[in-house]
N, C-alpha and C. Protein backbone atom coordinates (compact mmCIF):
# COMPACT_ATOMS: atom_id res chain seq x y z
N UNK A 1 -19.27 -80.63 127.47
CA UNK A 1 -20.60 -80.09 127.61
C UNK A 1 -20.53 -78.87 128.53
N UNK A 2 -21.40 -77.79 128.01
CA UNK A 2 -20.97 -76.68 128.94
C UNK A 2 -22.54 -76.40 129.62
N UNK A 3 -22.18 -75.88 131.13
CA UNK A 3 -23.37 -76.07 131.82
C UNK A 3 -23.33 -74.41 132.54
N UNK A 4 -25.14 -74.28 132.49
CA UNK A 4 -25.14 -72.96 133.05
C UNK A 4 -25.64 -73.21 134.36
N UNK A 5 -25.12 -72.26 135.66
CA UNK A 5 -25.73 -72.95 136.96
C UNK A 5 -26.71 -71.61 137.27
N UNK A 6 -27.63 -72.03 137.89
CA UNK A 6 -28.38 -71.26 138.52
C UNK A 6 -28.63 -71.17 140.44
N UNK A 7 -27.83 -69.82 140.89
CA UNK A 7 -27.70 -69.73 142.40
C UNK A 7 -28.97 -69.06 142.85
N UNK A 8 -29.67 -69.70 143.43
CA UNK A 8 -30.87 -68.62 144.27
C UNK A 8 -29.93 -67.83 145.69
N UNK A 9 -29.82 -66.58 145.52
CA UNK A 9 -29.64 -65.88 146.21
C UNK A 9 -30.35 -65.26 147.09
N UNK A 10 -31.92 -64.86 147.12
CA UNK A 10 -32.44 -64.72 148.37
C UNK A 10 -32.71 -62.96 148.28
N UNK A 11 -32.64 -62.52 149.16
CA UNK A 11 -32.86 -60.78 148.86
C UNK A 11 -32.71 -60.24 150.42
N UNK A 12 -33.84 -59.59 150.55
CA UNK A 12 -33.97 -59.05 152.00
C UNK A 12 -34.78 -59.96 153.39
N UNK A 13 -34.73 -59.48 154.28
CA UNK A 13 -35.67 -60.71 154.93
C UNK A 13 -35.76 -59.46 156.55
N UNK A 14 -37.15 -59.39 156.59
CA UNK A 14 -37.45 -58.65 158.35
C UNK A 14 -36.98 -59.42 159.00
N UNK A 15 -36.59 -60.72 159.47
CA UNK A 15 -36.65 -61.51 160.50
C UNK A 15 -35.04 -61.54 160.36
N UNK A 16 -33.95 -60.85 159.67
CA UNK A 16 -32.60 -60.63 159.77
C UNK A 16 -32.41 -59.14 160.44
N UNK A 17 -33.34 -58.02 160.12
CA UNK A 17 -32.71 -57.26 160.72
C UNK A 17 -32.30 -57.32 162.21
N UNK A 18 -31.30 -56.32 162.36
CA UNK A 18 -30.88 -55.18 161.54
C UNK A 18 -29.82 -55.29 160.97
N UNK A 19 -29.51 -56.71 160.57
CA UNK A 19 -28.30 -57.35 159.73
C UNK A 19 -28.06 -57.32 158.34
N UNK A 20 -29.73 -57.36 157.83
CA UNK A 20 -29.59 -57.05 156.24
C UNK A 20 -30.55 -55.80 156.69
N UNK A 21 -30.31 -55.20 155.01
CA UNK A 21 -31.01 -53.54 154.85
C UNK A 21 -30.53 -53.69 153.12
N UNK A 22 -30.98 -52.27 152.84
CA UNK A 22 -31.38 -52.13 150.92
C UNK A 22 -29.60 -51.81 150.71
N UNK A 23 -28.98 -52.05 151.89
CA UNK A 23 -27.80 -51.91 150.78
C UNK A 23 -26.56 -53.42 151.36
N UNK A 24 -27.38 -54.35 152.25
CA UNK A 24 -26.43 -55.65 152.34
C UNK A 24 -27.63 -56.94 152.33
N UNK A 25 -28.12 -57.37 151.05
CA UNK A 25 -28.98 -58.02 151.29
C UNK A 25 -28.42 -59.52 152.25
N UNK A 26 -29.24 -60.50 152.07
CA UNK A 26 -28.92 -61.92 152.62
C UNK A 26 -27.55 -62.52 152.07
N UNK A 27 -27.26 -62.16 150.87
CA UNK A 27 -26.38 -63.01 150.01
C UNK A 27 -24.68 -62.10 150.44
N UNK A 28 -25.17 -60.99 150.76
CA UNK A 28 -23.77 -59.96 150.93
C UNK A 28 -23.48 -60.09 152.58
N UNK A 29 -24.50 -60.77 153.34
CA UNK A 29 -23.70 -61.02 154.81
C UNK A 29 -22.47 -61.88 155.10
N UNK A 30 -21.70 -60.96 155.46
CA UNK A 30 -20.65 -61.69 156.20
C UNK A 30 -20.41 -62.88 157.02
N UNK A 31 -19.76 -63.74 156.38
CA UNK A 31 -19.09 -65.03 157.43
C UNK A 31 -17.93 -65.43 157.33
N UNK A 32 -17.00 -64.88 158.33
CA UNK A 32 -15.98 -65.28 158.73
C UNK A 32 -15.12 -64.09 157.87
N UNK A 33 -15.66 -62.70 157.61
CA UNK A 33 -15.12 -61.73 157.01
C UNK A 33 -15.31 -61.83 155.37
N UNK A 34 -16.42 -62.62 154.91
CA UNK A 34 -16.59 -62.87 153.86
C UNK A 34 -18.15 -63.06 153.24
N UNK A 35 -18.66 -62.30 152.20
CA UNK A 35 -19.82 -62.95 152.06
C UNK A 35 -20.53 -63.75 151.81
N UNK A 36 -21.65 -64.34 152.30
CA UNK A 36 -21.64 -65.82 151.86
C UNK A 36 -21.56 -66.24 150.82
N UNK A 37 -22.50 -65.60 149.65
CA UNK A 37 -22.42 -65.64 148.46
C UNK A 37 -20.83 -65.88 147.73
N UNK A 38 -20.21 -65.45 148.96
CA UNK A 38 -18.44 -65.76 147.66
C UNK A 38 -18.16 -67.35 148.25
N UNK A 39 -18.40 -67.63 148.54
CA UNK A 39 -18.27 -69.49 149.46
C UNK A 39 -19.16 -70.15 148.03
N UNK A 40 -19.99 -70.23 147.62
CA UNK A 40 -20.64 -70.49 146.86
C UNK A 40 -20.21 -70.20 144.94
N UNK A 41 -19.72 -68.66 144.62
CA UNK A 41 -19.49 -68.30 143.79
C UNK A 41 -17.92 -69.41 143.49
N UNK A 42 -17.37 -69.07 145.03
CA UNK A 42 -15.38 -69.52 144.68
C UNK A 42 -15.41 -71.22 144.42
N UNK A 43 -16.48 -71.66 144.88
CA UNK A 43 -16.72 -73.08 144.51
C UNK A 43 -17.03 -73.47 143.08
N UNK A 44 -18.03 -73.11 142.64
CA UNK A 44 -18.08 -73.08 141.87
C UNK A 44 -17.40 -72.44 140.09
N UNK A 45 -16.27 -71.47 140.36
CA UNK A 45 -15.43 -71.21 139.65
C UNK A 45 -14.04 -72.43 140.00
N UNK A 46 -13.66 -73.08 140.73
CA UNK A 46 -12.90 -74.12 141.42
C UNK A 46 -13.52 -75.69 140.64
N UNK A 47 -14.49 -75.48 139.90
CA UNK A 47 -15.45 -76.12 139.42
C UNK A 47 -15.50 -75.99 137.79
N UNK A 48 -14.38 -75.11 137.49
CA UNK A 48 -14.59 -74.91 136.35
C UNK A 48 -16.10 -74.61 136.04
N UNK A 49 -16.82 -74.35 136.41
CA UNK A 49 -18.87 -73.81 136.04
C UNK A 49 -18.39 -72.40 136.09
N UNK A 50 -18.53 -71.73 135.05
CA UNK A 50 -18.37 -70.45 135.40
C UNK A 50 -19.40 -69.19 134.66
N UNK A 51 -20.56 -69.90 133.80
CA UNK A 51 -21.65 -69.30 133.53
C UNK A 51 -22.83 -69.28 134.31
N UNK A 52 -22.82 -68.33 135.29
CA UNK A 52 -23.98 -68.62 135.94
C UNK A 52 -25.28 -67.77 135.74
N UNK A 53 -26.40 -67.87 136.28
CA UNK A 53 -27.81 -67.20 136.56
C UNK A 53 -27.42 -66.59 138.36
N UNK A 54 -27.70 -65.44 138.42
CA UNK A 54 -27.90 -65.28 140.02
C UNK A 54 -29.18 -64.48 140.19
N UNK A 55 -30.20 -65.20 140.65
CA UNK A 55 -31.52 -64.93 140.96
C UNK A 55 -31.59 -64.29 142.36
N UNK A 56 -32.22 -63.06 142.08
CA UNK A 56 -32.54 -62.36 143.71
C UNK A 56 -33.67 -62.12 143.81
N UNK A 57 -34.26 -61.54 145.07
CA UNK A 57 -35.45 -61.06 145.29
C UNK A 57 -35.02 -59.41 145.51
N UNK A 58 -35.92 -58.65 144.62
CA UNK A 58 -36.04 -57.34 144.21
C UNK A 58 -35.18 -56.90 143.94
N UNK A 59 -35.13 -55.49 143.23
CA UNK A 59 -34.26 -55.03 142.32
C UNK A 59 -33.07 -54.14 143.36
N UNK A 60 -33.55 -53.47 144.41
CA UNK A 60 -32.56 -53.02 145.03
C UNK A 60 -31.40 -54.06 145.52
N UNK A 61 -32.06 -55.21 146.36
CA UNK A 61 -30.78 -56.12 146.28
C UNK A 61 -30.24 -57.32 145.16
N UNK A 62 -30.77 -57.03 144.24
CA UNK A 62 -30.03 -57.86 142.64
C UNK A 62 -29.21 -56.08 142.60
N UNK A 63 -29.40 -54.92 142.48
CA UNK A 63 -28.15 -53.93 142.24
C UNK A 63 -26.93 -54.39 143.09
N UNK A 64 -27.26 -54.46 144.08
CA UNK A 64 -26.20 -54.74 145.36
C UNK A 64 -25.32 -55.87 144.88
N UNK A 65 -26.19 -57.12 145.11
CA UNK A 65 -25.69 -58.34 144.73
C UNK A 65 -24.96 -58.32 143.30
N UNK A 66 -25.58 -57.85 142.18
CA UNK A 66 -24.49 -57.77 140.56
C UNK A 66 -23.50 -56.53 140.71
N UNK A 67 -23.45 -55.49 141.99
CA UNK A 67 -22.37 -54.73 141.68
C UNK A 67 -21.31 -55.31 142.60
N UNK A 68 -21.81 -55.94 143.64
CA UNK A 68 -20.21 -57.09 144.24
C UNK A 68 -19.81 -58.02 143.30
N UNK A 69 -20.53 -58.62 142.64
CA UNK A 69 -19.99 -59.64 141.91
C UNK A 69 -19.32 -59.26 140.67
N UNK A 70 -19.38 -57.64 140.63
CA UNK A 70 -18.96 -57.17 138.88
C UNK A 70 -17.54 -56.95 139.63
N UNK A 71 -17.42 -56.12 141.11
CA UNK A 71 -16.20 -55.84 141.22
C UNK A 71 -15.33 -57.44 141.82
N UNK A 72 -15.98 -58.32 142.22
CA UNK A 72 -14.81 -58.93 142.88
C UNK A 72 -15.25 -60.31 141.76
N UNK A 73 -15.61 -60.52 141.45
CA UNK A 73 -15.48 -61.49 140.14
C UNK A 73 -14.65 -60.68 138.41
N UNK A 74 -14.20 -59.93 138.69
CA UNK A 74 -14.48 -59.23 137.57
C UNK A 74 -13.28 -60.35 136.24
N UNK A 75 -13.73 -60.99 135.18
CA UNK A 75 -13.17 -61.39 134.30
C UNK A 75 -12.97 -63.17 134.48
N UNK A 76 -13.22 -63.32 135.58
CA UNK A 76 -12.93 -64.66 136.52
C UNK A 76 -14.53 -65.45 136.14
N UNK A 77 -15.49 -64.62 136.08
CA UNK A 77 -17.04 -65.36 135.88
C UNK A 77 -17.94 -64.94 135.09
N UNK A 78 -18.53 -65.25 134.30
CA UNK A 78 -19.79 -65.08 133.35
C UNK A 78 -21.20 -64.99 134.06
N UNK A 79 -21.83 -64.00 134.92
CA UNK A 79 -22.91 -64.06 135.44
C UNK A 79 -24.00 -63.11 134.83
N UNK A 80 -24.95 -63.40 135.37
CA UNK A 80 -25.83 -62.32 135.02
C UNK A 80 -27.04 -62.67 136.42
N UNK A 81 -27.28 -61.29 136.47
CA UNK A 81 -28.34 -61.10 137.78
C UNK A 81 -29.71 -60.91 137.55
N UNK A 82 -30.70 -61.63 137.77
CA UNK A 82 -31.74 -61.76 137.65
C UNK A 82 -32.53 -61.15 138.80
N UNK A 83 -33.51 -60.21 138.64
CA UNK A 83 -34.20 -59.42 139.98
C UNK A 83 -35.58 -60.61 139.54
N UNK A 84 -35.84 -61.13 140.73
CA UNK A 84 -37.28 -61.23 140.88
C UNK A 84 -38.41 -61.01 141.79
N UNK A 85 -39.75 -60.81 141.43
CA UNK A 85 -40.24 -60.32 142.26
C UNK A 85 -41.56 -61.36 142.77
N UNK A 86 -42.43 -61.41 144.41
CA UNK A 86 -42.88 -62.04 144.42
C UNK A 86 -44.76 -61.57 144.44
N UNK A 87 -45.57 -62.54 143.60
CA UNK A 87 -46.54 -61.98 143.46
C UNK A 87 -47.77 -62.63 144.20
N UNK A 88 -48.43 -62.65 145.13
CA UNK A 88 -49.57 -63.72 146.06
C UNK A 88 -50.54 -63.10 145.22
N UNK A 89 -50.87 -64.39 144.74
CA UNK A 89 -52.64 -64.85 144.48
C UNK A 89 -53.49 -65.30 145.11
N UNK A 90 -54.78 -64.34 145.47
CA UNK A 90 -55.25 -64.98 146.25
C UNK A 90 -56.50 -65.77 145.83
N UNK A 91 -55.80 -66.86 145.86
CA UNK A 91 -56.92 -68.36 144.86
C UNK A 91 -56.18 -69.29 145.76
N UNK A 92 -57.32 -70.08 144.86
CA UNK A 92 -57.43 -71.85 145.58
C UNK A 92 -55.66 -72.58 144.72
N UNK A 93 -55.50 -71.77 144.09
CA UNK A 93 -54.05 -72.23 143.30
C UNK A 93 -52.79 -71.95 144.15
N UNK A 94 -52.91 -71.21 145.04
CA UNK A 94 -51.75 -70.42 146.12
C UNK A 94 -50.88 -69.37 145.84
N UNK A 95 -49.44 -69.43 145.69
CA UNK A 95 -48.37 -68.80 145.32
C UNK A 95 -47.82 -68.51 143.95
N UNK A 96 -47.46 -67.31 143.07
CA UNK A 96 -47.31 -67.61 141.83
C UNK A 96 -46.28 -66.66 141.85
N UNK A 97 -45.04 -67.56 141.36
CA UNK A 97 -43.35 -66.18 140.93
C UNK A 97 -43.75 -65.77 139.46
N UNK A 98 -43.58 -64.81 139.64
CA UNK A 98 -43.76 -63.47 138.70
C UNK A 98 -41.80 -63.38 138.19
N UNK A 99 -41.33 -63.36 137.22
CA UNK A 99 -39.94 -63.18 136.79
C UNK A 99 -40.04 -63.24 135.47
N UNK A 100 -39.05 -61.99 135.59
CA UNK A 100 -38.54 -61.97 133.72
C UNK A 100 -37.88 -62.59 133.46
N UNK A 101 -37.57 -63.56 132.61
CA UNK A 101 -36.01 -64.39 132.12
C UNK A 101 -36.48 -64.40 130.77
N UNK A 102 -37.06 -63.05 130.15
CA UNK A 102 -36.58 -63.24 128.86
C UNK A 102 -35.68 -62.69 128.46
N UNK A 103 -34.93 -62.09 129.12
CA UNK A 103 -33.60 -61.55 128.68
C UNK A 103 -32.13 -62.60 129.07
N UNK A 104 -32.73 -63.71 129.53
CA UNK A 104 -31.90 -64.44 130.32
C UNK A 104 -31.12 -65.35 128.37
């Protein structure tokens, strides 16, 4: 049975700077000389799972995030990067994600 995984990756965040910015979102910070996102990715290829979804918040850091993963995954993983964006309603209903996945 073949399984597709889906990683929420996260995007930018004020309450990181001046650690993330439009060109190292949350997922591209460093730990331990590495980004986190590859702790997660190398597991999961170790896992034989190697079709994944990688969901971000906004399009500048889904560029960031799918052009690390094109160069240092390159042939090793089946991904595709999903930008999403977030949309507040203001109703008695609350919060509503706005995302394309019809291309997914």
């Amino acid at each position: 049975m073949d399984f597709q995984v889906v990683v929420l990756a996260g995007g930018t965040c004020k309450k990181l700077l001046p650690l993330v910015s439009k060109d190292v979102p949350k997922a591209l910070l460093p730990v331990a000389n590495r980004p986190v996102l590859s702790y997660v990715l190398e597991q999961l290829e170790l896992s034989n799972l190697k079709d994944l979804i990688v969901v971000v918040e906004g399009e500048d850091a889904a560029l960031c995030v799918g052009g690390w993963i094109s160069n240092a995954y390159v042939d090793r993983l089946h991904v595709k990067v999903i930008p999403v964006t977030w949309t507040y309603v203001n109703c008695c209903l609350g919060v509503y994600l706005n995302a394309d996945f019809a291309n997914v």
